[in-house]
PDB file of N, CA and C in Angstrom:
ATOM      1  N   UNK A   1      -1.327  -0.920  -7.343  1.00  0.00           N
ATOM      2  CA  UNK A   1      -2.150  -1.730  -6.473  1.00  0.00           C
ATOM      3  C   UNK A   1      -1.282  -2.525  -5.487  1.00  0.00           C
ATOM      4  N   UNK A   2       0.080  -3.317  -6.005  1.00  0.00           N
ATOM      5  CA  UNK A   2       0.580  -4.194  -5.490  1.00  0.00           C
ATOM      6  C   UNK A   2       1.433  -3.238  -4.641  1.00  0.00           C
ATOM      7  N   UNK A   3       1.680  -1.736  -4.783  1.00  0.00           N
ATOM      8  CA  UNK A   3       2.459  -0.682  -4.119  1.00  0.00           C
ATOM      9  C   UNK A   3       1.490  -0.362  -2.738  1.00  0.00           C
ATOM     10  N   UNK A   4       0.071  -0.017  -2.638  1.00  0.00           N
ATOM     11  CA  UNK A   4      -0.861   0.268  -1.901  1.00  0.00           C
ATOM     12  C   UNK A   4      -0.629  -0.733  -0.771  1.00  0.00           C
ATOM     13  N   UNK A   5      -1.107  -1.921  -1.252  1.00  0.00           N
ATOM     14  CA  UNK A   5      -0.968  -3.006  -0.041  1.00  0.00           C
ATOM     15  C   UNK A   5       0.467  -3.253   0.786  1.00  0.00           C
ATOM     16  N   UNK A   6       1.457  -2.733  -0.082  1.00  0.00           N
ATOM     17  CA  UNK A   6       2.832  -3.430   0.532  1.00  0.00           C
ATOM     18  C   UNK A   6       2.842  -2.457   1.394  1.00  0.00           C
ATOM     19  N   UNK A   7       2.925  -1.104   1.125  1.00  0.00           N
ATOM     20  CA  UNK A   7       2.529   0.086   2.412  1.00  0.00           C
ATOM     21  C   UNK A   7       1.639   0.136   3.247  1.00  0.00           C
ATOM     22  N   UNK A   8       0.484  -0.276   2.607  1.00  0.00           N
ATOM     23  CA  UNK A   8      -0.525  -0.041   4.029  1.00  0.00           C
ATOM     24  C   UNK A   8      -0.230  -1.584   5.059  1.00  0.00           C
ATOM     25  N   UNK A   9       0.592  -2.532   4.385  1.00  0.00           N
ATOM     26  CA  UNK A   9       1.064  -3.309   5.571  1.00  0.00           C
ATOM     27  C   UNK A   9       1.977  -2.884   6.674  1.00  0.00           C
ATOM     28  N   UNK A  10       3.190  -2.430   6.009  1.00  0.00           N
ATOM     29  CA  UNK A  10       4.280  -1.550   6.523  1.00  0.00           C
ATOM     30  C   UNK A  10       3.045  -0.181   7.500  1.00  0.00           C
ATOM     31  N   UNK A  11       2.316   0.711   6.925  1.00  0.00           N
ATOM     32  CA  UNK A  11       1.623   1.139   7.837  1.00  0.00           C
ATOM     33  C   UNK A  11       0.568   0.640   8.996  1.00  0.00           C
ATOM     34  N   UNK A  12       0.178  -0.613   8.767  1.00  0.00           N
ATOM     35  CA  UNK A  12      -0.256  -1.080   9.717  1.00  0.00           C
ATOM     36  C   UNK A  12       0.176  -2.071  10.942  1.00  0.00           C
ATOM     37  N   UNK A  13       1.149  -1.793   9.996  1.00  0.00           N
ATOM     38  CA  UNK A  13       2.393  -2.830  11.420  1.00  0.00           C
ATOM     39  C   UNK A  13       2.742  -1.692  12.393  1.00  0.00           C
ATOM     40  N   UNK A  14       3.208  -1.002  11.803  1.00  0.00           N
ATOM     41  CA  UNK A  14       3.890   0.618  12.637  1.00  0.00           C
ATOM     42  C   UNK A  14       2.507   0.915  13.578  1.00  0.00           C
ATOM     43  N   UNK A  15       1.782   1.058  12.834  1.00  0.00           N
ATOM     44  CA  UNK A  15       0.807   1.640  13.640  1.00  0.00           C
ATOM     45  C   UNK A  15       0.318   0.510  15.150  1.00  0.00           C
ATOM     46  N   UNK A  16      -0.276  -0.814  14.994  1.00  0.00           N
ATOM     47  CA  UNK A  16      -0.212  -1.951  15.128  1.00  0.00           C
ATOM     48  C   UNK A  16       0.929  -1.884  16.412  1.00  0.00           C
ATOM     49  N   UNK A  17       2.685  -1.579  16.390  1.00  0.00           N
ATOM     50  CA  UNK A  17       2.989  -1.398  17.463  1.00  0.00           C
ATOM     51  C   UNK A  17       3.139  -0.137  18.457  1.00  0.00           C
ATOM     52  N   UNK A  18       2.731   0.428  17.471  1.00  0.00           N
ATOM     53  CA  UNK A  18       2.592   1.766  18.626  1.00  0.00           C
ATOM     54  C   UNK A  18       1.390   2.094  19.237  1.00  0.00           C
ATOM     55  N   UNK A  19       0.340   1.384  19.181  1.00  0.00           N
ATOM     56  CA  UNK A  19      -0.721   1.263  20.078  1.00  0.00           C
ATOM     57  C   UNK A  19      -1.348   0.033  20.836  1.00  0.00           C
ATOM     58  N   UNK A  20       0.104  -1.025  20.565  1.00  0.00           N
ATOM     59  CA  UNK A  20       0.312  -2.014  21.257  1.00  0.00           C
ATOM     60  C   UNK A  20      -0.934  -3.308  20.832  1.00  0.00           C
ATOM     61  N   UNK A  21      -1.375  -3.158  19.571  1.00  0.00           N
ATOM     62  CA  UNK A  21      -2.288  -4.350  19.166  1.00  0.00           C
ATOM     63  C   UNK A  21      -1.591  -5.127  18.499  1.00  0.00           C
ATOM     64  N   UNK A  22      -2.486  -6.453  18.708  1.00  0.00           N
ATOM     65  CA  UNK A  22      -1.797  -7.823  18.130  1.00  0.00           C
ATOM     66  C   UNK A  22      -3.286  -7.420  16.920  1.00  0.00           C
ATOM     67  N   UNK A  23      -2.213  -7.798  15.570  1.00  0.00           N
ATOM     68  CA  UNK A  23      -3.462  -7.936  14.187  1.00  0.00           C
ATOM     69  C   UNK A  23      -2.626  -8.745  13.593  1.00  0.00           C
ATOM     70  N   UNK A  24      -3.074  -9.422  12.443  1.00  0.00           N
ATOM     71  CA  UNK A  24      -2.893 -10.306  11.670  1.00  0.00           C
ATOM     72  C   UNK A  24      -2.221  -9.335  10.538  1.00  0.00           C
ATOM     73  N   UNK A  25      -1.709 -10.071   8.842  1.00  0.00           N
ATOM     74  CA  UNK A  25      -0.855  -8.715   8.316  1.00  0.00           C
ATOM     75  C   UNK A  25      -2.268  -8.326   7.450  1.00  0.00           C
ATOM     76  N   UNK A  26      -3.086  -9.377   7.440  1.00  0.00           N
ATOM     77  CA  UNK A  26      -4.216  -8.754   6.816  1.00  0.00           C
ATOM     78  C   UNK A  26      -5.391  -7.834   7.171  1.00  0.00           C
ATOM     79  N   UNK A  27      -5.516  -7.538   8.407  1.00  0.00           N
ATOM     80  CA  UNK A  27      -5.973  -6.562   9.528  1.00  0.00           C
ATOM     81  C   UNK A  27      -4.886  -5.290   8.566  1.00  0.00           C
ATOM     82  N   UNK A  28      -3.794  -5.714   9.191  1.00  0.00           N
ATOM     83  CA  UNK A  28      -2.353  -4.787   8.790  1.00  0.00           C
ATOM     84  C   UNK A  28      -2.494  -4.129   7.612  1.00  0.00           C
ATOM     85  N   UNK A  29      -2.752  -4.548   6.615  1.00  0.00           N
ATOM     86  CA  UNK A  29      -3.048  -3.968   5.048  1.00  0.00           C
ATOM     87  C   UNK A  29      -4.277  -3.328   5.146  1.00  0.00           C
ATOM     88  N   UNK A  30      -5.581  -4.114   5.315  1.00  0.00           N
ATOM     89  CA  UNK A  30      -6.587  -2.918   5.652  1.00  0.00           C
ATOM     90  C   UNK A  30      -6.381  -1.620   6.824  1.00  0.00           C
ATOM     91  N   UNK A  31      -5.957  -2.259   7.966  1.00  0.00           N
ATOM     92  CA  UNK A  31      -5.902  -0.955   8.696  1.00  0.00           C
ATOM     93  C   UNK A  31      -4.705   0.126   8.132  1.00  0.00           C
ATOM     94  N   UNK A  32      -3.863  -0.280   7.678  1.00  0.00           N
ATOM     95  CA  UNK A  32      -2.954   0.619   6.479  1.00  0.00           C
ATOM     96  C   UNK A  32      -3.676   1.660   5.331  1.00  0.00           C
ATOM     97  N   UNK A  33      -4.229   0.978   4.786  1.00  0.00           N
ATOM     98  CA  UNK A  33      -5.320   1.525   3.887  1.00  0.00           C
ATOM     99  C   UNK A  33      -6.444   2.676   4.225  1.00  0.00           C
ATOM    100  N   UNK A  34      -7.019   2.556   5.526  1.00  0.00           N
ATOM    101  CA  UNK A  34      -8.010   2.786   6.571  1.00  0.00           C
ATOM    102  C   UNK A  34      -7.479   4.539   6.792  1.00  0.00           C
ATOM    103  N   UNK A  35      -6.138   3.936   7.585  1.00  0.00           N
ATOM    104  CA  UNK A  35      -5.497   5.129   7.919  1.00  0.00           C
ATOM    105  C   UNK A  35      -4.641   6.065   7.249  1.00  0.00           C
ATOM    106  N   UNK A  36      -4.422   5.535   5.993  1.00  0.00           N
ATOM    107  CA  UNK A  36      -4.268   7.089   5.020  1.00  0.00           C
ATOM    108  C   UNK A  36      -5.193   7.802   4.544  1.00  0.00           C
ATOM    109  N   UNK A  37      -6.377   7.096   4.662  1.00  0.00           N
ATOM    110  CA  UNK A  37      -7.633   8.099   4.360  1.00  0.00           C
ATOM    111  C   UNK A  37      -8.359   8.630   5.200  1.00  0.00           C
ATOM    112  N   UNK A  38      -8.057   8.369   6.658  1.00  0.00           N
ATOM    113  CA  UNK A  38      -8.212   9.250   7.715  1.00  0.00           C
ATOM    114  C   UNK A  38      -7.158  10.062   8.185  1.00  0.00           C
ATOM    115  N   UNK A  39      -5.945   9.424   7.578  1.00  0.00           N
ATOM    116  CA  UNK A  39      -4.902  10.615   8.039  1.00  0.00           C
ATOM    117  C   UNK A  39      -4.881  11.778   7.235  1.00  0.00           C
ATOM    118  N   UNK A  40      -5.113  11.495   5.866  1.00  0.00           N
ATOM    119  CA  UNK A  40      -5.144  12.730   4.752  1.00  0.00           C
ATOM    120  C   UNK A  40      -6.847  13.156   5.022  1.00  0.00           C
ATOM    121  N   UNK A  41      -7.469  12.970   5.440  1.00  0.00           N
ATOM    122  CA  UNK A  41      -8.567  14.107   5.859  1.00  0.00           C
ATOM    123  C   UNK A  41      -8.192  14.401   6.843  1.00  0.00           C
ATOM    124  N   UNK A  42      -7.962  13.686   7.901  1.00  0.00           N
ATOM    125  CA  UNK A  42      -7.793  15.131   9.013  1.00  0.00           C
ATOM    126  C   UNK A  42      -6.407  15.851   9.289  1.00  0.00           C
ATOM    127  N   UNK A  43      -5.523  15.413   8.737  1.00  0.00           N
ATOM    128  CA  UNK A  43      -4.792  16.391   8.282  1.00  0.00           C
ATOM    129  C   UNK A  43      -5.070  17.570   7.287  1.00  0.00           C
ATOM    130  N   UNK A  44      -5.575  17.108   6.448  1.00  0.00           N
ATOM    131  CA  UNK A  44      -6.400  17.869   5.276  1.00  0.00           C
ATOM    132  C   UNK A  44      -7.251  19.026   6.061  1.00  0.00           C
ATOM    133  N   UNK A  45      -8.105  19.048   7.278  1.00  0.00           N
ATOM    134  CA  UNK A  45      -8.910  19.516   7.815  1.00  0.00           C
ATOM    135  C   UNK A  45      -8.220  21.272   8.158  1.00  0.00           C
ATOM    136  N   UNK A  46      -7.530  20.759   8.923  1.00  0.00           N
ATOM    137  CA  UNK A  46      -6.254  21.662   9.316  1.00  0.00           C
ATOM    138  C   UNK A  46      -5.692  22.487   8.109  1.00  0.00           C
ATOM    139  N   UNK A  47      -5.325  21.772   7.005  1.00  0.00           N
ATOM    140  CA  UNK A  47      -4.437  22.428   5.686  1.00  0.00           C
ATOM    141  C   UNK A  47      -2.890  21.859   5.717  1.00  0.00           C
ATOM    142  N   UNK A  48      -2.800  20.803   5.975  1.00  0.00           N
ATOM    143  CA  UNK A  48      -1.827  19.692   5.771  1.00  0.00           C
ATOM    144  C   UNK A  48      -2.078  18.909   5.110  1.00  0.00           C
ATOM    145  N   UNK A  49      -1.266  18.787   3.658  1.00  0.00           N
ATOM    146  CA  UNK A  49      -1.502  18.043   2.830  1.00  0.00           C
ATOM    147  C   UNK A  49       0.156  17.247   2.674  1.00  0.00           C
ATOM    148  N   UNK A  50      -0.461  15.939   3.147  1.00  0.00           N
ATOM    149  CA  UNK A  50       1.172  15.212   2.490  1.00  0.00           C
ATOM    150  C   UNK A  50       0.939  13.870   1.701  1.00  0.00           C
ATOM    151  N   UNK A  51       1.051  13.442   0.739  1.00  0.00           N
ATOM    152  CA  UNK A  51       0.682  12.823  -0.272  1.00  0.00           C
ATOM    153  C   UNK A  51       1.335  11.494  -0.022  1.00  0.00           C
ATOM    154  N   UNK A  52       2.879  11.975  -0.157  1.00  0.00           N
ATOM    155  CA  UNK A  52       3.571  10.702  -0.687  1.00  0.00           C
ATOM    156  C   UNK A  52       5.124  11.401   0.453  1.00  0.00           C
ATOM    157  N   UNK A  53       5.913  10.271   0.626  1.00  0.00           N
ATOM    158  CA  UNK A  53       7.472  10.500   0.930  1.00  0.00           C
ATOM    159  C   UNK A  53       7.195  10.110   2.869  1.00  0.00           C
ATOM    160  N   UNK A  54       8.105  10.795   3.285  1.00  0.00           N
ATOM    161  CA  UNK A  54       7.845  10.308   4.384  1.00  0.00           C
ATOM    162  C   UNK A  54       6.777  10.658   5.175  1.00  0.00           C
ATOM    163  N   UNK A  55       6.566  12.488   4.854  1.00  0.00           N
ATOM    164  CA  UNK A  55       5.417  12.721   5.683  1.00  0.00           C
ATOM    165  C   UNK A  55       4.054  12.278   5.146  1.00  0.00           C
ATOM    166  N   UNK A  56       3.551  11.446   4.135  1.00  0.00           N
ATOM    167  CA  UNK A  56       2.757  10.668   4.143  1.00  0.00           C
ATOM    168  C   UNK A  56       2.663   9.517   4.877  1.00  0.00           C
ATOM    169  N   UNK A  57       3.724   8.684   4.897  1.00  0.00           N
ATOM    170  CA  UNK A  57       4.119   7.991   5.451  1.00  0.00           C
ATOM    171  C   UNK A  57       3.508   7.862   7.085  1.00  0.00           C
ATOM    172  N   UNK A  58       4.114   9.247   7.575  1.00  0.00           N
ATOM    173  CA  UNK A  58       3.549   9.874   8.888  1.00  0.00           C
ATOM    174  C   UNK A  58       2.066   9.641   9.060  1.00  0.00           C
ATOM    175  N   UNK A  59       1.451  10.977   8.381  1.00  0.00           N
ATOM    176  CA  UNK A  59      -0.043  10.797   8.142  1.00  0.00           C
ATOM    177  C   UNK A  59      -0.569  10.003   7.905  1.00  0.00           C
ATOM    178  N   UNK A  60      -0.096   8.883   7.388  1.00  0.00           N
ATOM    179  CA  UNK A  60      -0.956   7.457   7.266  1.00  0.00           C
ATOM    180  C   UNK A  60      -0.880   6.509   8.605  1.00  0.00           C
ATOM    181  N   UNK A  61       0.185   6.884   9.479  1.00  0.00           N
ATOM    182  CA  UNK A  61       0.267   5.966  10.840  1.00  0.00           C
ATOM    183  C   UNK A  61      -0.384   6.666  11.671  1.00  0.00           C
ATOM    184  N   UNK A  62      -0.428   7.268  11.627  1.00  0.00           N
ATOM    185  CA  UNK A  62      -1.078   8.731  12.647  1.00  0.00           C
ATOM    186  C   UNK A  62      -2.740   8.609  12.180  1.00  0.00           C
ATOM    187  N   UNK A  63      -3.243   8.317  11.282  1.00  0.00           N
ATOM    188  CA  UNK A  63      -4.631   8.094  10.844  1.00  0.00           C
ATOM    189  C   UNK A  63      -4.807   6.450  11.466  1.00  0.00           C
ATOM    190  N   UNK A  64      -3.893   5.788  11.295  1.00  0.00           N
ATOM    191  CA  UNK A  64      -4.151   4.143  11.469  1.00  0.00           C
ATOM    192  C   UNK A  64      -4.125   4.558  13.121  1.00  0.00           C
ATOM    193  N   UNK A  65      -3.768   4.774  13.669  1.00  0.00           N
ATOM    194  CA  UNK A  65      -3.713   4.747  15.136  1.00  0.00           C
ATOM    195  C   UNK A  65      -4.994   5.615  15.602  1.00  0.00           C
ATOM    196  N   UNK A  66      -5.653   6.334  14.808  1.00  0.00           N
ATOM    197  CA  UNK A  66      -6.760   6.743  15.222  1.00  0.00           C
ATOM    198  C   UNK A  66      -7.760   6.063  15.011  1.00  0.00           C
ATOM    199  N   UNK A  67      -7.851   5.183  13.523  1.00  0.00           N
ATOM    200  CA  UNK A  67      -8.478   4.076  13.765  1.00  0.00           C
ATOM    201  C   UNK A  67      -8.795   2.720  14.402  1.00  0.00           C
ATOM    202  N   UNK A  68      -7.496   2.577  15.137  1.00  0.00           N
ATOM    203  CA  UNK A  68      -7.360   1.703  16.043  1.00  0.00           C
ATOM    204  C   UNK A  68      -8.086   2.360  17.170  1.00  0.00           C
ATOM    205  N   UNK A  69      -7.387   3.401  17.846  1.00  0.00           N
ATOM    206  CA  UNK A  69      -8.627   3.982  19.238  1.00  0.00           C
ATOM    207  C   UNK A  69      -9.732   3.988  18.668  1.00  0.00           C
ATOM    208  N   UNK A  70     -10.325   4.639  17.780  1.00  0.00           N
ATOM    209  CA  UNK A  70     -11.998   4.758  17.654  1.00  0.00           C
ATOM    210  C   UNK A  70     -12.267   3.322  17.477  1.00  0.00           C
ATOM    211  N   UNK A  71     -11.789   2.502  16.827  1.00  0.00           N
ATOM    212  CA  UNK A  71     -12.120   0.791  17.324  1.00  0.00           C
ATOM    213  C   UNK A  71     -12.508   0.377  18.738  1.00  0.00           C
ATOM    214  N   UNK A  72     -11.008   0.934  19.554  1.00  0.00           N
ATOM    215  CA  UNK A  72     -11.173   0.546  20.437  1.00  0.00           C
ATOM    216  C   UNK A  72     -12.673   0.706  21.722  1.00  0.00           C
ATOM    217  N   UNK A  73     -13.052   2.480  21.356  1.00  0.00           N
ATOM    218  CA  UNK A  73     -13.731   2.910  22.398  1.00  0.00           C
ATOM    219  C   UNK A  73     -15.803   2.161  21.237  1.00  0.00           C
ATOM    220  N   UNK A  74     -15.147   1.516  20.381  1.00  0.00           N
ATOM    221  CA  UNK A  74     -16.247   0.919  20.214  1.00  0.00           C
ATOM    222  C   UNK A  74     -17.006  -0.279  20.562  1.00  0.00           C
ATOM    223  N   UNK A  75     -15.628  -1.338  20.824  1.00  0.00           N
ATOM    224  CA  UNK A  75     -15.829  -2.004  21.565  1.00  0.00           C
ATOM    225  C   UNK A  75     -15.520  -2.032  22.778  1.00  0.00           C
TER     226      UNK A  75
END
C-alpha cells in the first residue's frame, strides 16, 4: 500500500511535468494511481503488458498524461 502511493507520486510528478501542470503531491498520488490503470489497459489493448520495472514505470506516465489531457479537454 505504502509502495503504491510512493510511486504513483513519483508517477504523478513525472507525468505532472511533462504536460506542464501545477498539482499538489496529493493530485500527484491519485493521478499516479489513475494512470497505471489507464496505462495498463491501453497498453493492454494493443498486447503490451508491463507490470512492474521500468517499463511499467513508462506505462504508468504515459497513462497519467492521458489523464491529464482528457481532464484537460473536459474542462
Amino acid at each position: 500500500m505504502i509502495g503504491s502511493i510512493i510511486v504513483g507520486a513519483i508517477v504523478g510528478f513525472i507525468a505532472s511535468k511533462i504536460m506542464g501542470a501545477d498539482s499538489s503531491w496529493l493530485l500527484n498520488i491519485i493521478l499516479g494511481m489513475a494512470g497505471s490503470f489507464v496505462g495498463r489497459f491501453v497498453f493492454g489493448l494493443i498486447g503490451f503488458h508491463a507490470v512492474s520495472g521500468l517499463a511499467g514505470l513508462i506505462v504508468s506516465v504515459i497513462g497519467a498524461c492521458i489523464c491529464i489531457a482528457v481532464a484537460r479537454k473536459i474542462n
